[in-house]
Protein backbone atom coordinates (compact mmCIF):
# COMPACT_ATOMS: atom_id res chain seq x y z
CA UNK A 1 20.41 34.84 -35.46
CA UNK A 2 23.32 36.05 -33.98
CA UNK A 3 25.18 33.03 -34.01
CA UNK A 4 25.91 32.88 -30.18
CA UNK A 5 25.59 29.25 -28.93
CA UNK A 6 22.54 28.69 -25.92
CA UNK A 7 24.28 28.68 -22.80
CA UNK A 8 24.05 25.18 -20.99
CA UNK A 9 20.82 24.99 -18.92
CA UNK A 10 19.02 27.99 -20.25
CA UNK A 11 15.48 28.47 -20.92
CA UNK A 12 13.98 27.01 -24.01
CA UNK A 13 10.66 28.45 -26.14
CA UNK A 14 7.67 26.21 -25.90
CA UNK A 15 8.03 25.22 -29.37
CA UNK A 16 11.27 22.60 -28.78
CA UNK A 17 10.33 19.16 -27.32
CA UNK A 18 11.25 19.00 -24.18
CA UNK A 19 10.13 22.29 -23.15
CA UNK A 20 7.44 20.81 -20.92
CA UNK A 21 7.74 22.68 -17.08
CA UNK A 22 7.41 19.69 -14.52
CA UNK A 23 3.31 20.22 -12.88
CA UNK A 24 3.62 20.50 -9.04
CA UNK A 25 2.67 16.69 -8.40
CA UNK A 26 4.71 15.22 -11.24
CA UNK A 27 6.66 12.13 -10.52
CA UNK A 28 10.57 13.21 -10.83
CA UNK A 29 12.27 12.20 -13.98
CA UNK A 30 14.38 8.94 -13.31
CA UNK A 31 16.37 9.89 -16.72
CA UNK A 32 16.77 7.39 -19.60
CA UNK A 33 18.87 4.74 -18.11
CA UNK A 34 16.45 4.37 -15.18
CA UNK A 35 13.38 4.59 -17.52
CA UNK A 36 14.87 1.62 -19.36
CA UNK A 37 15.25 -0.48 -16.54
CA UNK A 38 12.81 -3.74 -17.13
CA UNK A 39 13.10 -3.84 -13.35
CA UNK A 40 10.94 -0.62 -12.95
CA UNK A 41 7.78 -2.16 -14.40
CA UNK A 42 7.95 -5.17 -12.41
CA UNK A 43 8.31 -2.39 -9.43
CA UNK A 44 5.50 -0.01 -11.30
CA UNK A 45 2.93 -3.04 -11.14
CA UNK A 46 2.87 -3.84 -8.04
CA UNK A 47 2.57 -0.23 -6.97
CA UNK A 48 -0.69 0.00 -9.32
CA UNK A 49 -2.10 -3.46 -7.85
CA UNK A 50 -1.47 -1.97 -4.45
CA UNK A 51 -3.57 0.91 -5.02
CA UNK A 52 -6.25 -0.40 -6.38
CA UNK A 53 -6.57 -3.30 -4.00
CA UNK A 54 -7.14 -0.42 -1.01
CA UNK A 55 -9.89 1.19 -3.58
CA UNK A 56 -11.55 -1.74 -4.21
CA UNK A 57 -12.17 -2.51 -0.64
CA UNK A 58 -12.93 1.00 0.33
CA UNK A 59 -15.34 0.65 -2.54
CA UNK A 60 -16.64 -2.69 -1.29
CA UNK A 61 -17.09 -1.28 2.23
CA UNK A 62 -18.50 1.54 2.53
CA UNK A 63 -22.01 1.15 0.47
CA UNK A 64 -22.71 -1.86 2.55
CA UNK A 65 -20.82 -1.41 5.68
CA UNK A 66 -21.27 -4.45 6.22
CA UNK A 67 -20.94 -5.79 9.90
CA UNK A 68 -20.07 -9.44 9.51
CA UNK A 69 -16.63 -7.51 7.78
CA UNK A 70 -15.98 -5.65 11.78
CA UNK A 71 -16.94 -9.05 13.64
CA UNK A 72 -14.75 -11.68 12.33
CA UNK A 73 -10.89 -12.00 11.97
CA UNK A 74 -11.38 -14.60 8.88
CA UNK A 75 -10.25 -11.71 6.48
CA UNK A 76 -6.80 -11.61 8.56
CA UNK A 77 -6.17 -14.84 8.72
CA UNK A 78 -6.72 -15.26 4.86
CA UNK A 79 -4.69 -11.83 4.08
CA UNK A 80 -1.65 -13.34 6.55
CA UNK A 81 -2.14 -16.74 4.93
CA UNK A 82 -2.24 -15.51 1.06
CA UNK A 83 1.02 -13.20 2.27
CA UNK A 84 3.27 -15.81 3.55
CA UNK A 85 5.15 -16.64 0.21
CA UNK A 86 6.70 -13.27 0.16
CA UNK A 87 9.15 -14.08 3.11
CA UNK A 88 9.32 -18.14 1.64
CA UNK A 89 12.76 -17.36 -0.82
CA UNK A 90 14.49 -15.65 1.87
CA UNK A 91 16.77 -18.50 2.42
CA UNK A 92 18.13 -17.80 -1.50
CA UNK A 93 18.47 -13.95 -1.69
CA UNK A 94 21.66 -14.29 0.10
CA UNK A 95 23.03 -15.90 -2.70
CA UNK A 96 21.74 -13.98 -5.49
CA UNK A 97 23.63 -10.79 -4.16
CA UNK A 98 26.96 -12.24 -2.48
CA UNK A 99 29.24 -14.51 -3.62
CA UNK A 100 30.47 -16.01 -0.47
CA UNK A 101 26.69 -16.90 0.48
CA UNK A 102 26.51 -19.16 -2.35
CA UNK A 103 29.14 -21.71 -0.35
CA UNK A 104 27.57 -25.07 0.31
CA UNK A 105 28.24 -24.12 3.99
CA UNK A 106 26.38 -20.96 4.01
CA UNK A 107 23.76 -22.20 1.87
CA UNK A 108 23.01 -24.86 4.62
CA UNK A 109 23.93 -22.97 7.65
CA UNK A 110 21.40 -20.15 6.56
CA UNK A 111 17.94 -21.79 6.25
CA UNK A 112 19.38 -23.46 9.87
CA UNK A 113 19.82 -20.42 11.79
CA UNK A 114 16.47 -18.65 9.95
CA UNK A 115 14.47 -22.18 11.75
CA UNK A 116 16.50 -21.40 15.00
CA UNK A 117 15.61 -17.89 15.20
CA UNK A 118 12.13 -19.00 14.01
CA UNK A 119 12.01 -21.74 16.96
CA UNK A 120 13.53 -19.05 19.53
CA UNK A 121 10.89 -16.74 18.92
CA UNK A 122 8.02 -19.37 19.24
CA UNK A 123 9.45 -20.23 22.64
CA UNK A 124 9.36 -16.78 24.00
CA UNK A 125 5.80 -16.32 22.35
CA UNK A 126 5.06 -19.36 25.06
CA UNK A 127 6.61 -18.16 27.78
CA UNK A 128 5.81 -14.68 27.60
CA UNK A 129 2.40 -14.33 25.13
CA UNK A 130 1.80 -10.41 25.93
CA UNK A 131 5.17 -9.35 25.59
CA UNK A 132 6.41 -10.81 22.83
CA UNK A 133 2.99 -9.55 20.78
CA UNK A 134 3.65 -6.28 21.70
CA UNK A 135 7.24 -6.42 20.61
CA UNK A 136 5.59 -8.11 17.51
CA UNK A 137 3.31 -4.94 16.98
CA UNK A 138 7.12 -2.67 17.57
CA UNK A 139 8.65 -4.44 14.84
CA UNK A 140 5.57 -4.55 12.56
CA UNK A 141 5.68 -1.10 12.08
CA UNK A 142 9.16 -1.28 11.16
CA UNK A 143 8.84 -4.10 9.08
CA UNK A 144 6.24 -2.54 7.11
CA UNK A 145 7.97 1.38 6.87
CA UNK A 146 11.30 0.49 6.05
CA UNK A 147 9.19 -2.42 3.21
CA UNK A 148 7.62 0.75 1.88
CA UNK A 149 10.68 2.94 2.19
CA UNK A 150 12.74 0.50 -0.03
CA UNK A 151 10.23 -0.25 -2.50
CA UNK A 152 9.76 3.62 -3.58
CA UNK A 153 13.46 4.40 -3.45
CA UNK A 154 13.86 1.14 -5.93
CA UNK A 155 10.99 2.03 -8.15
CA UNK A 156 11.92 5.58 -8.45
CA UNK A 157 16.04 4.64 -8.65
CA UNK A 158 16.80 6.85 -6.04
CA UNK A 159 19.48 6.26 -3.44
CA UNK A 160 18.13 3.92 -0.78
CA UNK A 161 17.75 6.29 2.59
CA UNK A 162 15.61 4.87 5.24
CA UNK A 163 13.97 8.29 6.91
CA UNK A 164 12.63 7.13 10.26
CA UNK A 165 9.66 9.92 9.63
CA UNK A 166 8.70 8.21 5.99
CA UNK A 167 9.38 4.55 7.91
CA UNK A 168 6.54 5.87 10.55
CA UNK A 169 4.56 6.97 8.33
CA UNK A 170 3.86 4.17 6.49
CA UNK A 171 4.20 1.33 8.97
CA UNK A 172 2.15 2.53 11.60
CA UNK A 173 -1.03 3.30 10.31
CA UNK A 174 -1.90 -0.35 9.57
CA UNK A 175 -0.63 -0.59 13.80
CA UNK A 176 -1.63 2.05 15.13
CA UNK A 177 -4.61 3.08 13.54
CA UNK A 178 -6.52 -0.32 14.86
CA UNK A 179 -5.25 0.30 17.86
CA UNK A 180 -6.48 3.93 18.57
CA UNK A 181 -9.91 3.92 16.11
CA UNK A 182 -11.01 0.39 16.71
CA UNK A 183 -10.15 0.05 20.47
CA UNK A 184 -13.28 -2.28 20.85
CA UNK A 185 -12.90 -4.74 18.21
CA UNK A 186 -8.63 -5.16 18.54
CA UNK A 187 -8.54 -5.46 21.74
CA UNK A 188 -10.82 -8.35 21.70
CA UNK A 189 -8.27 -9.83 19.28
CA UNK A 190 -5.68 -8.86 21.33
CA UNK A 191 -6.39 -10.57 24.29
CA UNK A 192 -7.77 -13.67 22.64
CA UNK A 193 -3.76 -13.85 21.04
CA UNK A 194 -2.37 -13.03 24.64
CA UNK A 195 -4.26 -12.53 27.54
CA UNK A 196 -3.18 -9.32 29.26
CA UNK A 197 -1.80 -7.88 26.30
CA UNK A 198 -3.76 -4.53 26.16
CA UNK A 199 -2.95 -3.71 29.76
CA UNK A 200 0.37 -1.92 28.51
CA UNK A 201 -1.79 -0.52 25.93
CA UNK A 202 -2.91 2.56 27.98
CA UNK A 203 -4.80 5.57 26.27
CA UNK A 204 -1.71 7.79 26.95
CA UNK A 205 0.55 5.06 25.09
CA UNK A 206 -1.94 4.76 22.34
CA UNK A 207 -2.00 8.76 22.14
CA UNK A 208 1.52 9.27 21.78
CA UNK A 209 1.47 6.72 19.56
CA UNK A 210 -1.03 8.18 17.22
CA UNK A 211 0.45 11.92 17.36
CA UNK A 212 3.72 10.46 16.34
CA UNK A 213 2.02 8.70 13.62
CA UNK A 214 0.55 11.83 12.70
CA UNK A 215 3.39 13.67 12.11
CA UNK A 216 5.72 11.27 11.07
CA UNK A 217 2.87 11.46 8.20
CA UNK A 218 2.37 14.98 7.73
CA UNK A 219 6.55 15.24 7.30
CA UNK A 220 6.35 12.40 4.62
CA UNK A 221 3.45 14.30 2.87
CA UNK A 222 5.33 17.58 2.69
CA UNK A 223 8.46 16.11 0.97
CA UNK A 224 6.30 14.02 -1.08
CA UNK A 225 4.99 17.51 -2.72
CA UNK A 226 8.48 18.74 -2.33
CA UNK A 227 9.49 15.91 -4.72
CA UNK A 228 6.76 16.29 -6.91
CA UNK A 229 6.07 12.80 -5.98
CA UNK A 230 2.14 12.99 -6.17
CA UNK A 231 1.25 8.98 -6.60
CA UNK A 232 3.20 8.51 -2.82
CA UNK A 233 0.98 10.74 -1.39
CA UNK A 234 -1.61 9.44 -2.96
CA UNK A 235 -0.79 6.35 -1.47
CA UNK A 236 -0.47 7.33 1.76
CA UNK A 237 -3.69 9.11 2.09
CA UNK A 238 -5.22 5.92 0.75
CA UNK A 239 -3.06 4.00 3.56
CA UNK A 240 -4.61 5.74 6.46
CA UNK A 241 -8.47 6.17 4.72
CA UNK A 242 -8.39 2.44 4.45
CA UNK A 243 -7.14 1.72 8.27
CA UNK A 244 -9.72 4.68 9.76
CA UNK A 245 -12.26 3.75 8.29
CA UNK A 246 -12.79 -0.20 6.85
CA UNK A 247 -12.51 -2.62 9.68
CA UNK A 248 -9.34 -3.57 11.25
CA UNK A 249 -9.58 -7.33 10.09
CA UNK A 250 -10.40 -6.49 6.39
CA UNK A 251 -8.04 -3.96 6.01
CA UNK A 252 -5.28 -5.74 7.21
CA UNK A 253 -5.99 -8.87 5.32
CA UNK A 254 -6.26 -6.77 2.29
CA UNK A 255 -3.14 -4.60 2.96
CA UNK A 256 -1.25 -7.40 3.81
CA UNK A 257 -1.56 -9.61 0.80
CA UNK A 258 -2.15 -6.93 -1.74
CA UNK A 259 0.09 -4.22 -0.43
CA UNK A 260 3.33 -5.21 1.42
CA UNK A 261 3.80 -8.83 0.30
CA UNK A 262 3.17 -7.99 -3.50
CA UNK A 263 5.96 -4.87 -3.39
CA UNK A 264 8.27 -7.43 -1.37
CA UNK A 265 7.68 -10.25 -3.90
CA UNK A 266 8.23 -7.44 -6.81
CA UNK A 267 11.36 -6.65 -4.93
CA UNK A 268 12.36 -10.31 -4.88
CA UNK A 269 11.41 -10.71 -8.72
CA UNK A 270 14.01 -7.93 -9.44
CA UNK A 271 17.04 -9.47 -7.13
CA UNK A 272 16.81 -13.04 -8.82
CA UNK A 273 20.04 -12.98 -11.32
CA UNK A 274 18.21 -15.32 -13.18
CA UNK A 275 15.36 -13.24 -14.11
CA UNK A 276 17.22 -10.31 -15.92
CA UNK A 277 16.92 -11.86 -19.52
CA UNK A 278 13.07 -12.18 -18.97
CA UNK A 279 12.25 -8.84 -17.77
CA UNK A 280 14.83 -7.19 -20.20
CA UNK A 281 12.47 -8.85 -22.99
CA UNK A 282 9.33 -8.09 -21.01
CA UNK A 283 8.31 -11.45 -19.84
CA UNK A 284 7.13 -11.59 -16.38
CA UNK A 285 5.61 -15.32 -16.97
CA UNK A 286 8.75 -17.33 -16.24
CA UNK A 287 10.05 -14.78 -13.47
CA UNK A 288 6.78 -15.41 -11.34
CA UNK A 289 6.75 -19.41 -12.08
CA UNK A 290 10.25 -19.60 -10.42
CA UNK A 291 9.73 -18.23 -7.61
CA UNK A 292 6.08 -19.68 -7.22
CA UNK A 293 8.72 -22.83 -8.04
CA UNK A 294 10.97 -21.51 -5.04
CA UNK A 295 8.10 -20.19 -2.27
CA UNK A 296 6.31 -23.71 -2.67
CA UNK A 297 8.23 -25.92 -0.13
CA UNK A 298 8.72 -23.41 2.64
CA UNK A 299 5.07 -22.17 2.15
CA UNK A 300 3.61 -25.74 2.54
CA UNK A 301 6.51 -25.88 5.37
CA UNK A 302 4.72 -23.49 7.26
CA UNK A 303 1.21 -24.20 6.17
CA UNK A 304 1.93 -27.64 7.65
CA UNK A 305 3.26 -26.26 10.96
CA UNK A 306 0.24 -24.16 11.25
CA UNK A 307 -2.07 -27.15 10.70
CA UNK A 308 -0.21 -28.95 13.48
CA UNK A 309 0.00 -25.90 15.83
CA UNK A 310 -3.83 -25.49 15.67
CA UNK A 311 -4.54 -29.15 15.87
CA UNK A 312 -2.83 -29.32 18.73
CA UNK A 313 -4.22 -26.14 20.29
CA UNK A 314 -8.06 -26.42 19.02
CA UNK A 315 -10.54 -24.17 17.08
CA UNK A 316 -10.00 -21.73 19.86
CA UNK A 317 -6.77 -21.76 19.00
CA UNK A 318 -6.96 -21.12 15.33
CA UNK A 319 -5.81 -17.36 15.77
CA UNK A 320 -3.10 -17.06 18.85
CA UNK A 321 -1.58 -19.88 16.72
CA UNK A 322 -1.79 -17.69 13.53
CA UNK A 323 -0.05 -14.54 15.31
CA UNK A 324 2.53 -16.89 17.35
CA UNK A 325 3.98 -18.53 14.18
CA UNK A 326 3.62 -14.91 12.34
CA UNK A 327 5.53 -13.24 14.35
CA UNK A 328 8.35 -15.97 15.10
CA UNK A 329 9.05 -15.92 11.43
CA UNK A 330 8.64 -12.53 11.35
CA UNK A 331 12.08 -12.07 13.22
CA UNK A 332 14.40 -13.68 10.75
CA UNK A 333 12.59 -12.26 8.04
CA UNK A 334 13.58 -8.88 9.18
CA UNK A 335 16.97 -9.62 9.42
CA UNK A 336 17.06 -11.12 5.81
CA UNK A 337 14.79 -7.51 4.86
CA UNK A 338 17.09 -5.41 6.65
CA UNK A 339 20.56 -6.88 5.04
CA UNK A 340 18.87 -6.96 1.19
CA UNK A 341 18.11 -3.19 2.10
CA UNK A 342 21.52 -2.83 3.10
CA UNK A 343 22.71 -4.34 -0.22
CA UNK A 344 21.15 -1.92 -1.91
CA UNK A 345 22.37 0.96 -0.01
């Protein structure tokens, strides 16, 4: 030995520890304080459960192929239903990351205007059926992108950047990909929600829409091997498998539940001051029961609307009153996305 110090950053022998080259599809290194976070296995979870749920039903599908799975909306309607206590606490995040929300006055005033908004959009949906879905379907896809966008940044600790190519990508296959593949079969559903609907829907519209989608995902596939992140592009191979190929209904329902309301409610589990003690120690028990504790009035809030809105509007009815209330509360439930998002930024 010469006695010469190693120059910061050079090379190291295979022998020392953490000689280990990172493989092409590695996941990046969030370093130690990241890796410590009790947050990022809350965030980890959900990313696993999401995964597997799109296996599992590509596994369930396609030995049987079964038809009953292509001719009924059911598995929708039970995916939208089992999903709706992701966006039922968005009244309190507000006050678990500002100070000034947690005023009496804003902690009234918000769960007002969210109904209002909520209201608003349930009156357009009546006055205007086709357009309003199809501005539905517009902010779906941005709904669901920018979800997906968030939760991987959070997971992964990285800054929170909304790319409008990685927001495509994954919001509009669970769109789009109905739309173009299963023409037949959505457009049925379509028009049963809104009569005239699909007459916007043109085969140039749904083109351009599916070329965009296309390479909004081929872009988000190339930096995901740029970034050695190989279980995102895992994921989104998985994401558009499932929507070309299982049925529009059962994917969705699937998707829906399993996929973007788990990583929002994971999301949600993280935000809640209150939790950080129990996921320091590793306890996600007493996280989940409060906000199961939280979600229960506005979810039977809703459920009960629902009820009433189909009573009122008949078995035929069942599913344009699904969609309307869906996407009225979908609305506010942006806004409250976007600004957490924001936050984070």
């Amino acid at each position: 030995m010469n006695g010469q110090p190693i120059a910061h950053g050079a090379e190291v022998g295979p022998a020392t520890g953490n000689s280990r080259l990172p493989r092409p599809f590695d996941r990046p290194d969030p370093g130690p304080a990241r890796r410590a976070d009790p947050r990022r296995a809350v965030l980890l979870r959900a990313d696993t459960a999401g995964i597997l749920a799109l296996l599992a039903v590509l596994a369930l599908y396609l030995p049987t192929q079964a038809e009953a799975a292509a001719s009924t909306p059911i598995p929708a309607l039970l995916g939208l239903l089992l999903g709706l206590p992701h966006g039922a606490v968005d009244h309190l995040i507000p006050a678990w990351l500002s100070m000034k929300a947690r005023r009496w006055s804003r902690r009234v005033s918000l769960p007002l205007g969210y109904a209002a908004v909520a209201g608003t959009g349930l009156l357009a949906y009546r006055a205007a059926p086709a357009a309003v879905l199809l501005g539905f379907l517009v902010l779906a896809v941005a709904h669901f992108g920018a979800g997906d966008e968030a939760f991987r940044a959070e997971r992964d600790g990285r800054r929170m950047r909304l790319r409008p190519h990685g927001v495509l990508a994954y919001g509009a296959p669970p769109v789009v990909f109905p739309l173009v593949l299963w023409r037949d079969q959505v457009d049925q559903l379509l028009e049963r929600v809104a009569a005239g609907s699909t007459v916007l829907l043109t085969s140039e519209v749904r083109a351009v829409a599916l070329v965009l989608t296309v390479s909004a995902m081929a872009v988000t596939a190339v930096q995901d091997v740029r970034g050695r992140r190989g279980s995102d592009l895992v994921g989104l191979g998985l994401l558009a498998t499932v929507f070309a190929i299982v049925p529009p209904a059962l994917a969705f329902g699937v998707y829906f539940a399993a996929w973007h309301s788990l990583r929002h409610i994971a999301r949600l589990l993280c935000a809640d001051p209150a939790n950080t003690a129990h996921l320091r120690a590793g306890r996600l028990g007493p996280p989940l029961r409060r906000f199961a504790l939280h979600a229960a009035a506005p979810t039977a809030a809703v459920l009960i609307s629902f009820a009433l809105l189909t009573r009122h509007a008949g078995t035929a009815g069942v599913l344009p009153a699904t969609v309307a209330l869906l996407a009225a509360l979908t609305v506010p439930h942006t806004v409250v996305v976007a600004w957490l998002d924001r936050r984070a930024r």
